[in-house]
PDB file of N, CA and C in Angstrom:
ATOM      1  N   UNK A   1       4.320  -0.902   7.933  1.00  0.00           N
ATOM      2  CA  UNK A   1       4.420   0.528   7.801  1.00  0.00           C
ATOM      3  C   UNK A   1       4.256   1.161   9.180  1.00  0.00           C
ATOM      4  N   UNK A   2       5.245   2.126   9.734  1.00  0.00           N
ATOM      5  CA  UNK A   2       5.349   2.619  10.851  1.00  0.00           C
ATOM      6  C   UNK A   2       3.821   3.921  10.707  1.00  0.00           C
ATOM      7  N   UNK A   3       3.434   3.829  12.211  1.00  0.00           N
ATOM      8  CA  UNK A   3       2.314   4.896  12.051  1.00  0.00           C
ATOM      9  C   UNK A   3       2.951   6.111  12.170  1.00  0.00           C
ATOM     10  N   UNK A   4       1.703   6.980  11.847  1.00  0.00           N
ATOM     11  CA  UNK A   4       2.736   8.466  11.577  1.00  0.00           C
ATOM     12  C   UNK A   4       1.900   9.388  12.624  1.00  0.00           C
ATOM     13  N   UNK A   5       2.654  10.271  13.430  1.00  0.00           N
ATOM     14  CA  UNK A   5       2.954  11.263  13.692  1.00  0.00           C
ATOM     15  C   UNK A   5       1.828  12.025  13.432  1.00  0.00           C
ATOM     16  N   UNK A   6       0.842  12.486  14.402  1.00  0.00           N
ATOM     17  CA  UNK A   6      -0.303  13.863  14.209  1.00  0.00           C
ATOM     18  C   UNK A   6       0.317  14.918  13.913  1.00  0.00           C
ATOM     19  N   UNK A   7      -0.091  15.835  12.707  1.00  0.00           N
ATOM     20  CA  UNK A   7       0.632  17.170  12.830  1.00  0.00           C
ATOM     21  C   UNK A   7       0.501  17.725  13.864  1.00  0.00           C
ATOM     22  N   UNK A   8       1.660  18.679  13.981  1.00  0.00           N
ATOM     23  CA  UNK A   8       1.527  20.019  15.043  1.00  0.00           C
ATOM     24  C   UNK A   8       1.264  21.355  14.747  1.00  0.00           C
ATOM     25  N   UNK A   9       0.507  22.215  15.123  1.00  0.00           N
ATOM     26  CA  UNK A   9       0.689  23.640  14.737  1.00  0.00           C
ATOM     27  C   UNK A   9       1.177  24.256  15.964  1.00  0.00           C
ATOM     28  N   UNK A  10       1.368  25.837  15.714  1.00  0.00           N
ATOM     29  CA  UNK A  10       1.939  26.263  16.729  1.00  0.00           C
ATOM     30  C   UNK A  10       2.733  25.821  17.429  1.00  0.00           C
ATOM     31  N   UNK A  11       2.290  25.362  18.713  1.00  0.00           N
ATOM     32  CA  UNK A  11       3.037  25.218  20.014  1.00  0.00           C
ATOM     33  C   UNK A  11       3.911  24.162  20.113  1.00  0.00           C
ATOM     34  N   UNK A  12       2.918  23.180  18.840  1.00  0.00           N
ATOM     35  CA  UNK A  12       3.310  21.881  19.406  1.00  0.00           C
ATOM     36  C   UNK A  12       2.262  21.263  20.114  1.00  0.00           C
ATOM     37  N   UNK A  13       1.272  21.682  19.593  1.00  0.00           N
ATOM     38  CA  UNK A  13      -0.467  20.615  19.910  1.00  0.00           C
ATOM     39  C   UNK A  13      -0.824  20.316  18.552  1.00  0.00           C
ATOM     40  N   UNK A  14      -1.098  18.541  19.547  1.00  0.00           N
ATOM     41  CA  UNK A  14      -1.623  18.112  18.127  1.00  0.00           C
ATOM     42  C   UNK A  14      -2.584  19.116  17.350  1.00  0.00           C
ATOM     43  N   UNK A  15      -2.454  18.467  16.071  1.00  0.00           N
ATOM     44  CA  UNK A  15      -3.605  18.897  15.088  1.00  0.00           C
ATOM     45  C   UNK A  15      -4.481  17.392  14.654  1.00  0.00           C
ATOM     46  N   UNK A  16      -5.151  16.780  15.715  1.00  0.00           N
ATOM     47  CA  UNK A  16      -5.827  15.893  15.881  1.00  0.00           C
ATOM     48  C   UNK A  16      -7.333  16.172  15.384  1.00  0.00           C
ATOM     49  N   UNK A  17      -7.485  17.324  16.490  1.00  0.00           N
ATOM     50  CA  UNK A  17      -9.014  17.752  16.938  1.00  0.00           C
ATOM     51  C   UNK A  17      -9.607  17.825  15.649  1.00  0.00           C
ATOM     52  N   UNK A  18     -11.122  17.942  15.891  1.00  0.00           N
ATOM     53  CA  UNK A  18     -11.732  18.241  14.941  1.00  0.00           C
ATOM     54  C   UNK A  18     -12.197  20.309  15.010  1.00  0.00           C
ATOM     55  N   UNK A  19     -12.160  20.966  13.885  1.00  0.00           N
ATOM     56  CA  UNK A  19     -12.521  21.783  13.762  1.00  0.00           C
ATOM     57  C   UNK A  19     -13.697  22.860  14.669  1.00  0.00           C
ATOM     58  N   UNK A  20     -13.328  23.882  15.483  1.00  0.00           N
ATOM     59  CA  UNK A  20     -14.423  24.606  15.717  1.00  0.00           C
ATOM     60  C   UNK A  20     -15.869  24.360  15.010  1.00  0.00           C
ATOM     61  N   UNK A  21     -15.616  24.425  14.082  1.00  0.00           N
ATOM     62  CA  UNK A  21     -17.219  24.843  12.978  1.00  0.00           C
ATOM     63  C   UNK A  21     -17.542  23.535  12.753  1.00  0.00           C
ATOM     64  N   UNK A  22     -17.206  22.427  13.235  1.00  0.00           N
ATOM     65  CA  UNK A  22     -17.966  20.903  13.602  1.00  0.00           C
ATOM     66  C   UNK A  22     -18.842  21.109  14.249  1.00  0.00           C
ATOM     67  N   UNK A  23     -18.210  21.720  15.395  1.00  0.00           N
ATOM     68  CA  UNK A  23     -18.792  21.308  16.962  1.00  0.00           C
ATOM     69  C   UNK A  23     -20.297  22.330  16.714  1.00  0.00           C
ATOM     70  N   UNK A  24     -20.097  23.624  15.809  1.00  0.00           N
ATOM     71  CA  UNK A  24     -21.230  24.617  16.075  1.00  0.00           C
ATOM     72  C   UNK A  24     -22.404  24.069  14.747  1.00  0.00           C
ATOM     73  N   UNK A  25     -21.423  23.698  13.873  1.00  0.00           N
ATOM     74  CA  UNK A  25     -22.394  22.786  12.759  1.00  0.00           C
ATOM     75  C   UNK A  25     -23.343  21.622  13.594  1.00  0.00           C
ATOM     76  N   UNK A  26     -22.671  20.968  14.396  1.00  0.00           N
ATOM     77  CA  UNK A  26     -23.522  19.830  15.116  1.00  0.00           C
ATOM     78  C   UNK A  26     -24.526  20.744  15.714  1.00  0.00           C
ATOM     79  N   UNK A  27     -24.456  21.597  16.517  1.00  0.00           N
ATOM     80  CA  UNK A  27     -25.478  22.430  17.504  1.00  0.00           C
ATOM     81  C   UNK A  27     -26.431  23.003  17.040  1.00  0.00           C
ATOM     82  N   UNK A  28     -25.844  23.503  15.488  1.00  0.00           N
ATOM     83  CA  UNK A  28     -27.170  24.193  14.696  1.00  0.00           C
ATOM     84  C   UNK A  28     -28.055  23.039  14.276  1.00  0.00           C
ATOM     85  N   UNK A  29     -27.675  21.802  13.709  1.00  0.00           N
ATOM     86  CA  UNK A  29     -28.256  20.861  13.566  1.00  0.00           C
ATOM     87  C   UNK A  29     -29.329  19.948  14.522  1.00  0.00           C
ATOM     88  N   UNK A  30     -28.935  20.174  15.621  1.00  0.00           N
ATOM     89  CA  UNK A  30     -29.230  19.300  16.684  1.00  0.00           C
ATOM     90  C   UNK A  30     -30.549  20.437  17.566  1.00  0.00           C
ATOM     91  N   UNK A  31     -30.209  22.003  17.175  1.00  0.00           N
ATOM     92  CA  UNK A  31     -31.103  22.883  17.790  1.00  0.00           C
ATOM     93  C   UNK A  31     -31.926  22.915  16.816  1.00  0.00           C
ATOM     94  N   UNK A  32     -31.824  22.513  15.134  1.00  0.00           N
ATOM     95  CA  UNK A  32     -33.177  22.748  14.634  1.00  0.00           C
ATOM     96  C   UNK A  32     -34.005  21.653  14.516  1.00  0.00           C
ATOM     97  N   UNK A  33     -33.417  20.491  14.672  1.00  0.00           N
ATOM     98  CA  UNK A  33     -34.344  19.338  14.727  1.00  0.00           C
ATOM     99  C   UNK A  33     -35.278  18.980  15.739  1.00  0.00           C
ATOM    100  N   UNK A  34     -34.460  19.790  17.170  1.00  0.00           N
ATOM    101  CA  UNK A  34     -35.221  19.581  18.390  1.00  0.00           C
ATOM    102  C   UNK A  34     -36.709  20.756  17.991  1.00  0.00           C
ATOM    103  N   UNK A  35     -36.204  22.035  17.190  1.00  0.00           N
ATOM    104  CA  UNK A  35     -37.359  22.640  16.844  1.00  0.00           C
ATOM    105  C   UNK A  35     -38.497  22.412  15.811  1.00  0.00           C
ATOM    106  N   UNK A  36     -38.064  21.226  14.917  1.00  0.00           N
ATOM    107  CA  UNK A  36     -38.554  20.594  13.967  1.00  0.00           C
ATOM    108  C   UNK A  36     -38.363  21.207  12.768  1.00  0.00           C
ATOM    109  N   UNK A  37     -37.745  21.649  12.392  1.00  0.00           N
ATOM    110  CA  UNK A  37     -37.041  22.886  11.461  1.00  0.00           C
ATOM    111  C   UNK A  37     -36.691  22.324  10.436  1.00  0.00           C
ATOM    112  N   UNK A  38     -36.989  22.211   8.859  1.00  0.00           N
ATOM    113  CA  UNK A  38     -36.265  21.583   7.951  1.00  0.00           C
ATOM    114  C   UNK A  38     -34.679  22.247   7.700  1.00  0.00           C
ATOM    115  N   UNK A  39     -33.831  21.205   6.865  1.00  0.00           N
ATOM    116  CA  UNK A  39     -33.186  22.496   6.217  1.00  0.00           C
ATOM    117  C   UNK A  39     -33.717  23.969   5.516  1.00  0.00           C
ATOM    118  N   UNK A  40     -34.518  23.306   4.630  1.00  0.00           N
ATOM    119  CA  UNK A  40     -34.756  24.122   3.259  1.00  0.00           C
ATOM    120  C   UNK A  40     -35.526  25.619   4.157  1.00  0.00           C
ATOM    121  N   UNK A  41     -36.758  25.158   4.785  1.00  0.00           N
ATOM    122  CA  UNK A  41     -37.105  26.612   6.075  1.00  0.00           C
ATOM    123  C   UNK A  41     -36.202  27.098   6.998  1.00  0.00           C
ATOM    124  N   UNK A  42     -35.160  26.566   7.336  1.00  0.00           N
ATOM    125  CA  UNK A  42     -34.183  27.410   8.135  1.00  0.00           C
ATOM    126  C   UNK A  42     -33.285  28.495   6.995  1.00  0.00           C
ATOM    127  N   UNK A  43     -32.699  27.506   6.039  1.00  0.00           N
ATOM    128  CA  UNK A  43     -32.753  28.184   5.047  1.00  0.00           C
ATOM    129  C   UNK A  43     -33.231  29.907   4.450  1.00  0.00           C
ATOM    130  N   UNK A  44     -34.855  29.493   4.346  1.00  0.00           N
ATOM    131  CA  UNK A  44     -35.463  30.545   3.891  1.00  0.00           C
ATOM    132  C   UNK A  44     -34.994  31.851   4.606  1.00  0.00           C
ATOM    133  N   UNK A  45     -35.432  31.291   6.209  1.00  0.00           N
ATOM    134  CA  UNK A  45     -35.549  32.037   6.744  1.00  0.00           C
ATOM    135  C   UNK A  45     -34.120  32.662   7.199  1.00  0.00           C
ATOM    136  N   UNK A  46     -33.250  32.586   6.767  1.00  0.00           N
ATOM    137  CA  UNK A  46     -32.079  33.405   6.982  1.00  0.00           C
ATOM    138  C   UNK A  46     -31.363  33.854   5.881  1.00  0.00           C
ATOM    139  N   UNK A  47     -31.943  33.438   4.246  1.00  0.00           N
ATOM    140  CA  UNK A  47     -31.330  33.661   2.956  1.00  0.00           C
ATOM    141  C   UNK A  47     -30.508  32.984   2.781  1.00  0.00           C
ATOM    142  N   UNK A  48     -30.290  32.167   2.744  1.00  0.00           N
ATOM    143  CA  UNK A  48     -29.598  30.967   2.191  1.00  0.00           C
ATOM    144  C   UNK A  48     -30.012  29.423   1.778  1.00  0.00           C
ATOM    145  N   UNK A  49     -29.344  29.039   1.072  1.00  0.00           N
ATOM    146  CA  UNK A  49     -29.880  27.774   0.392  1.00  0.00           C
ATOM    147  C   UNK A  49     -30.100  26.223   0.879  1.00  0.00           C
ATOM    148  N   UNK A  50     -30.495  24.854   1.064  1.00  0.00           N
ATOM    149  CA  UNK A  50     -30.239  24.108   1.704  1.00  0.00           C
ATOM    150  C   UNK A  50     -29.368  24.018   1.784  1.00  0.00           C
ATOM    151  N   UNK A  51     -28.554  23.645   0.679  1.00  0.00           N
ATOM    152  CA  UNK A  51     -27.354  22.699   0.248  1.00  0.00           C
ATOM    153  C   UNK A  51     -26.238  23.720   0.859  1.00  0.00           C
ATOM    154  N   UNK A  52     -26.536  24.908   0.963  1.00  0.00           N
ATOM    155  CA  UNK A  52     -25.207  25.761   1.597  1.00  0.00           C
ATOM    156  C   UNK A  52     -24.859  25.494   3.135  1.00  0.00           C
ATOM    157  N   UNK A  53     -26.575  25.634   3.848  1.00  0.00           N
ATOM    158  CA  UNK A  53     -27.049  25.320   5.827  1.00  0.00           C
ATOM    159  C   UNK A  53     -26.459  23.546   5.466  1.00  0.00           C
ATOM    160  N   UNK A  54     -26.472  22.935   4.910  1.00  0.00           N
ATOM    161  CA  UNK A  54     -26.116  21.872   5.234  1.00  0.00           C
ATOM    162  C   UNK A  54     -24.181  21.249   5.106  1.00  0.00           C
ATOM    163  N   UNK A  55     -23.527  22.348   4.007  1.00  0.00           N
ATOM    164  CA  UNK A  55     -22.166  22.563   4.200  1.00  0.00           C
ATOM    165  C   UNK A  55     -22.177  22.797   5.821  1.00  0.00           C
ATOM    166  N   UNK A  56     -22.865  23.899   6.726  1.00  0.00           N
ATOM    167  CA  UNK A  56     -22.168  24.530   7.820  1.00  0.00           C
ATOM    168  C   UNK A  56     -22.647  23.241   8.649  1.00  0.00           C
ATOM    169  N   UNK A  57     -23.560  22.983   8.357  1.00  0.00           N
ATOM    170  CA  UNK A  57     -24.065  21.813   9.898  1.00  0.00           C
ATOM    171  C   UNK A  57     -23.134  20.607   9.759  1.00  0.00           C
ATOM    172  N   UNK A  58     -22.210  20.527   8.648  1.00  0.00           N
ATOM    173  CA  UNK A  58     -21.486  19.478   8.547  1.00  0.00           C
ATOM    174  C   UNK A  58     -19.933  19.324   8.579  1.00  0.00           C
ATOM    175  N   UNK A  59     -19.909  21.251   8.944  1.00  0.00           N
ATOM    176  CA  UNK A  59     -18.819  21.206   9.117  1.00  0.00           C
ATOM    177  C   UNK A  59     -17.654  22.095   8.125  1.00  0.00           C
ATOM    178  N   UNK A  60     -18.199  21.727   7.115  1.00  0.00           N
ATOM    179  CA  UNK A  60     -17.446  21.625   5.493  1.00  0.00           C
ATOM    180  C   UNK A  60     -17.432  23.272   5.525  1.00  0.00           C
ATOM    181  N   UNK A  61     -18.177  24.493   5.925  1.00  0.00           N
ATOM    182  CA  UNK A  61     -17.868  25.659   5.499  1.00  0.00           C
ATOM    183  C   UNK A  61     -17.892  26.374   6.831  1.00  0.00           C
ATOM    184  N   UNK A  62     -16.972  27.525   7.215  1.00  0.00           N
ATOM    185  CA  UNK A  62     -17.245  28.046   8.677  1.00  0.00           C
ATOM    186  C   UNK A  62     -17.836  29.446   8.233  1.00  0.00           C
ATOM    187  N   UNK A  63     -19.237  29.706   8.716  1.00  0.00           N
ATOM    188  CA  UNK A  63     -19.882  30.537   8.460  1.00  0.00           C
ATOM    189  C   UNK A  63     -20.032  32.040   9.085  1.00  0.00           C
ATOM    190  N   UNK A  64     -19.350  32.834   8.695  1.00  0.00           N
ATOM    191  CA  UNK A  64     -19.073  34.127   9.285  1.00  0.00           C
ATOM    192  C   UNK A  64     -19.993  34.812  10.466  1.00  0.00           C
ATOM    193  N   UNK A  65     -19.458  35.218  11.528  1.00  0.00           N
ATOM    194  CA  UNK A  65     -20.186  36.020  12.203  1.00  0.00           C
ATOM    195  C   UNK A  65     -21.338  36.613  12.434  1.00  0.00           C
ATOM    196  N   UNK A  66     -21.813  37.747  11.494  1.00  0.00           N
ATOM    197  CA  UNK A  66     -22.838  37.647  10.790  1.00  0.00           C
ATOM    198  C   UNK A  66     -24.477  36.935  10.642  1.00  0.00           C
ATOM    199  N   UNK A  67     -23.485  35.520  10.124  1.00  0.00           N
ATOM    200  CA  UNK A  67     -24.582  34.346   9.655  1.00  0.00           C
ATOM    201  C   UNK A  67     -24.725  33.645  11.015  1.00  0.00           C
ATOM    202  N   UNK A  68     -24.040  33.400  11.821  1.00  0.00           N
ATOM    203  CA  UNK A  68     -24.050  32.988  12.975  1.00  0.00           C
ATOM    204  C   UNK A  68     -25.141  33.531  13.687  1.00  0.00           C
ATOM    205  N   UNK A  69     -24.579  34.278  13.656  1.00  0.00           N
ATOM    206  CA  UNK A  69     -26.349  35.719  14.886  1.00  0.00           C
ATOM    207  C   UNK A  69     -27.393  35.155  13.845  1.00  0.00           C
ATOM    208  N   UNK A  70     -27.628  35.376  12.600  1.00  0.00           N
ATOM    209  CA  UNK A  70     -29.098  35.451  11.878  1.00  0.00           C
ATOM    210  C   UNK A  70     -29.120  33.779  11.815  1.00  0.00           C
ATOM    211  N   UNK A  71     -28.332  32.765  11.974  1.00  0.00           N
ATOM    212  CA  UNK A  71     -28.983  31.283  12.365  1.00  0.00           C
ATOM    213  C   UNK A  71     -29.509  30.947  14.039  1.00  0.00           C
ATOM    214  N   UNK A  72     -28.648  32.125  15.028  1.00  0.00           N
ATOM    215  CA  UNK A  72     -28.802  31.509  15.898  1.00  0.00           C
ATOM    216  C   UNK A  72     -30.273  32.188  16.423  1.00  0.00           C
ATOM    217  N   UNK A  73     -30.477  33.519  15.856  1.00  0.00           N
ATOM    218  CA  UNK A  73     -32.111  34.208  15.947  1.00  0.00           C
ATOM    219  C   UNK A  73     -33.004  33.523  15.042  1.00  0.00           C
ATOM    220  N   UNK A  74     -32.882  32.866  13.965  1.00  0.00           N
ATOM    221  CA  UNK A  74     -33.859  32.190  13.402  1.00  0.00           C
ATOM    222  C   UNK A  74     -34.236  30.756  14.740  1.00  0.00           C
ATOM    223  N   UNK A  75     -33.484  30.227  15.227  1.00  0.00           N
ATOM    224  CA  UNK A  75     -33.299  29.173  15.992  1.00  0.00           C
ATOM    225  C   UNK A  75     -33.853  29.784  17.477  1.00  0.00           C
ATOM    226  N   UNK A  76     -34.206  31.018  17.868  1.00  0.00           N
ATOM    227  CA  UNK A  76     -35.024  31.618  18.567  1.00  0.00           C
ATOM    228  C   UNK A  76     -34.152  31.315  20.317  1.00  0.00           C
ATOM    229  N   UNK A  77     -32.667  31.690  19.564  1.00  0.00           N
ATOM    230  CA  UNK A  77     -31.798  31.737  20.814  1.00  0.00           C
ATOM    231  C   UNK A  77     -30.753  32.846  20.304  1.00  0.00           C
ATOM    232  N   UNK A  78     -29.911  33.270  21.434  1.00  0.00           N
ATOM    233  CA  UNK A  78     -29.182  34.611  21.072  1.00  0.00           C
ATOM    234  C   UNK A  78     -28.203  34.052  20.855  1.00  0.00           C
ATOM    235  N   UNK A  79     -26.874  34.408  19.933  1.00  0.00           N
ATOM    236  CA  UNK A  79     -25.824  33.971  19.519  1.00  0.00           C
ATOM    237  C   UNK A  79     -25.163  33.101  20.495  1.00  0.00           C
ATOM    238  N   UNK A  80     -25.015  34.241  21.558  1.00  0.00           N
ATOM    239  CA  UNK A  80     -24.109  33.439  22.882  1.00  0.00           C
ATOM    240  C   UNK A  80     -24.656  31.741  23.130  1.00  0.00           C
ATOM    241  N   UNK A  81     -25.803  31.924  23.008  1.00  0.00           N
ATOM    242  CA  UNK A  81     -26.320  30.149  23.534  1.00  0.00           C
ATOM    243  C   UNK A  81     -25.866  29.219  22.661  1.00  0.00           C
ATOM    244  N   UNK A  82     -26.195  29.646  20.965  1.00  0.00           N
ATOM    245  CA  UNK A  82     -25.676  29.021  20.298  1.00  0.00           C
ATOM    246  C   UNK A  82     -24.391  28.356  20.731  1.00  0.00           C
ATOM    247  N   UNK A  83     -23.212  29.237  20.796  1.00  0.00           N
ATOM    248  CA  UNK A  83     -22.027  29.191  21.011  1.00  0.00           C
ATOM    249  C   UNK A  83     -21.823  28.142  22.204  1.00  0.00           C
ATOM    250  N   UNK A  84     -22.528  28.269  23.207  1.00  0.00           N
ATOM    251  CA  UNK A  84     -22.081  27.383  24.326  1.00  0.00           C
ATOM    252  C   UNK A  84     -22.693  26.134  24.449  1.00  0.00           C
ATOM    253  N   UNK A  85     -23.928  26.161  23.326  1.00  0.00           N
ATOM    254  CA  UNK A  85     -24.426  24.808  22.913  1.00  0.00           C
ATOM    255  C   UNK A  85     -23.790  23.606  22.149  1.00  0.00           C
ATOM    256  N   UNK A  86     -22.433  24.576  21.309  1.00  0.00           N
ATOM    257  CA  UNK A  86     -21.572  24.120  20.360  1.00  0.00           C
ATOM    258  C   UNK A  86     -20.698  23.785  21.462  1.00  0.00           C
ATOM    259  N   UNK A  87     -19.989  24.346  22.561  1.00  0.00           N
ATOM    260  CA  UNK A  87     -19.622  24.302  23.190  1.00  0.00           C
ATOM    261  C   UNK A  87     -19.500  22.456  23.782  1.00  0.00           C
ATOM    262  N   UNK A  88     -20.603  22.144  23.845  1.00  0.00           N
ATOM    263  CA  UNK A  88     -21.102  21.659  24.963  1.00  0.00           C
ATOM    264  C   UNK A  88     -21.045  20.163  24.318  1.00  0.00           C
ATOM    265  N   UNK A  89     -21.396  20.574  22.563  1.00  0.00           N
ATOM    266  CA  UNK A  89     -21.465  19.231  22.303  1.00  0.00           C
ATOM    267  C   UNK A  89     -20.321  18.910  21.410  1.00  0.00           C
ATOM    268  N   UNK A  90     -18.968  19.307  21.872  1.00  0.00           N
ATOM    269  CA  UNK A  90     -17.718  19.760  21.318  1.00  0.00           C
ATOM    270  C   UNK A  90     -17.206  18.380  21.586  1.00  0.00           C
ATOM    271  N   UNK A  91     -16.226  17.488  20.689  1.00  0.00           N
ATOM    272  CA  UNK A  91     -15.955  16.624  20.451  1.00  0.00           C
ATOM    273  C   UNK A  91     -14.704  16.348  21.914  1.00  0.00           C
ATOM    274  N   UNK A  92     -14.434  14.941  22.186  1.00  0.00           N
ATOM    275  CA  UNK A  92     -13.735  15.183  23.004  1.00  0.00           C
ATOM    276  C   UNK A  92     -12.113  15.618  22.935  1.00  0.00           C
ATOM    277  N   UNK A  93     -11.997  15.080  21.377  1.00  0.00           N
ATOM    278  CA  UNK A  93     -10.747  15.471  21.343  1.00  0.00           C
ATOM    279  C   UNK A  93     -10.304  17.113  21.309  1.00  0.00           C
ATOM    280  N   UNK A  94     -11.194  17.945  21.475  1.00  0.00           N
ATOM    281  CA  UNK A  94     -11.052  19.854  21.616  1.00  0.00           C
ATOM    282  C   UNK A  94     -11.074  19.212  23.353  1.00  0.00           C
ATOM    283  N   UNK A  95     -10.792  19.023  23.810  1.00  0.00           N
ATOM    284  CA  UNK A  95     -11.076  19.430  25.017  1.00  0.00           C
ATOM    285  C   UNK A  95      -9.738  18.846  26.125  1.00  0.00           C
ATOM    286  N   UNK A  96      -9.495  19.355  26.901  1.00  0.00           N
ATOM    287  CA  UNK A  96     -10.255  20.717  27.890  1.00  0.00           C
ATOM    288  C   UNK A  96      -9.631  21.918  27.437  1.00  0.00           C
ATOM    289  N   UNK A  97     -10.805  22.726  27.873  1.00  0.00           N
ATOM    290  CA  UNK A  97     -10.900  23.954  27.116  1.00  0.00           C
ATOM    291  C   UNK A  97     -10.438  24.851  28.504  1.00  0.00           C
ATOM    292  N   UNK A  98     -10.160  24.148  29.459  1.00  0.00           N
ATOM    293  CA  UNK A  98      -9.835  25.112  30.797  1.00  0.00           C
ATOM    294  C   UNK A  98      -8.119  25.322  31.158  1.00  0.00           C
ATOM    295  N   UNK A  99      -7.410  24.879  29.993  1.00  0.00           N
ATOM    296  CA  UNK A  99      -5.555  24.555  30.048  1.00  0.00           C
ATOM    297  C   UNK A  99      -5.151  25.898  28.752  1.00  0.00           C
ATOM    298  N   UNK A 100      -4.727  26.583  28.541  1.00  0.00           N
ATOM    299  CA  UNK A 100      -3.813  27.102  27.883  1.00  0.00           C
ATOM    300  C   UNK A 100      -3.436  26.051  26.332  1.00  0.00           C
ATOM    301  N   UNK A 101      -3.426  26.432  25.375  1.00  0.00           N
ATOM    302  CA  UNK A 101      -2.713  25.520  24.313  1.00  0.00           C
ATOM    303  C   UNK A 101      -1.025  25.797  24.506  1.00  0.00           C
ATOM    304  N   UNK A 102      -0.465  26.856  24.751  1.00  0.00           N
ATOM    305  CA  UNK A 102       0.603  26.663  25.029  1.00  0.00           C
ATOM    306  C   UNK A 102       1.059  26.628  26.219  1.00  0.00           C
ATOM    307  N   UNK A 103       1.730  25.705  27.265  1.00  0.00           N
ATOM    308  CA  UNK A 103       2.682  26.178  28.309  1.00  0.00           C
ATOM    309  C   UNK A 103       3.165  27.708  29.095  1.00  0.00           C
ATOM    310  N   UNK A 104       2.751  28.165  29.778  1.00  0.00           N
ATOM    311  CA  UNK A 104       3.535  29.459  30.600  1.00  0.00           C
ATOM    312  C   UNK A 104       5.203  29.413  30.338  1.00  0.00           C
ATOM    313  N   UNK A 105       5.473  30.210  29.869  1.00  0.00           N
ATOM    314  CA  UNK A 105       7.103  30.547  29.466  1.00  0.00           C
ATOM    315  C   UNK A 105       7.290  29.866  28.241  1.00  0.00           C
ATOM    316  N   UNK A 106       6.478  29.121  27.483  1.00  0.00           N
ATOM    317  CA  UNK A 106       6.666  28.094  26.108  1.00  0.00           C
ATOM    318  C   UNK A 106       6.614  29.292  24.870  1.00  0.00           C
ATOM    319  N   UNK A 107       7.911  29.825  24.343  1.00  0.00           N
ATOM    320  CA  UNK A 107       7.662  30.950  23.325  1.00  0.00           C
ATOM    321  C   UNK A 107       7.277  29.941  22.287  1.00  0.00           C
ATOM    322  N   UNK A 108       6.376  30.924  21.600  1.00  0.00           N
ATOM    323  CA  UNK A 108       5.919  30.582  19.704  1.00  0.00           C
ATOM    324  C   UNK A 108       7.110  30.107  18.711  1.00  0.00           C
ATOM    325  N   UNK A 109       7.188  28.713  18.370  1.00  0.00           N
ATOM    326  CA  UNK A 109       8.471  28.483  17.232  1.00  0.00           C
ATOM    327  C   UNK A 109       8.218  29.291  16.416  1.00  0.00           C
ATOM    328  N   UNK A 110       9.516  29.764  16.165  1.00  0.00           N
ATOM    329  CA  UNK A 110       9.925  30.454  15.007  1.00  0.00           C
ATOM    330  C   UNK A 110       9.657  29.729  13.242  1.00  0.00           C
ATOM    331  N   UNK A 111       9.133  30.230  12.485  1.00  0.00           N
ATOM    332  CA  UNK A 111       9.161  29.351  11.340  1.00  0.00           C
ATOM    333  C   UNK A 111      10.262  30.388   9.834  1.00  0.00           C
TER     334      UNK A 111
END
């Protein structure tokens, strides 16, 4: 059986990578353990349930704006850090994040 072909979106980049809300799921995870933080008390403390904080740390749900600021202030950092913490521990296949996804002069296919 011949191997197949990564989808493309847009431009014409793979659709390999793994998801934004991996990379920030890993960071929330990885910033509350370093704080010793259960689920179920991170939880509390932002209104929401384990089983929901553990959809986002895994990826499975991307958690609105919003919830972002009130996880990343429970976690006793300001949104932005969050973000560049996710950043940081961003899989390699997102990366580099310093190139354009599309080409200069490369118009959007038409669908």
């Amino acid at each position: 059986m011949a191997p197949v072909a990564p989808r493309t979106e847009g431009w014409g980049v793979p659709n390999t990578a793994k998801d934004p809300q991996v990379a920030l799921g890993r960071a929330i995870r990885l910033r509350r353990e370093e704080l010793g933080i259960s689920q179920q008390d991170l939880g509390l403390e932002i209104g929401y349930d384990q089983g929901w904080l553990s959809h986002i740390e895994n990826g499975r749900t991307n958690p609105a704006y919003g919830t972002v600021d009130r996880i990343a202030r429970a976690l006793a950092w300001p949104m932005s850090r969050l973000v560049a913490f996710a950043e940081s521990v961003e899989t390699e296949d997102r990366k580099p994040l310093d190139r354009p996804l599309r080409p200069e002069g490369m118009e959007q296919p038409r669908r």
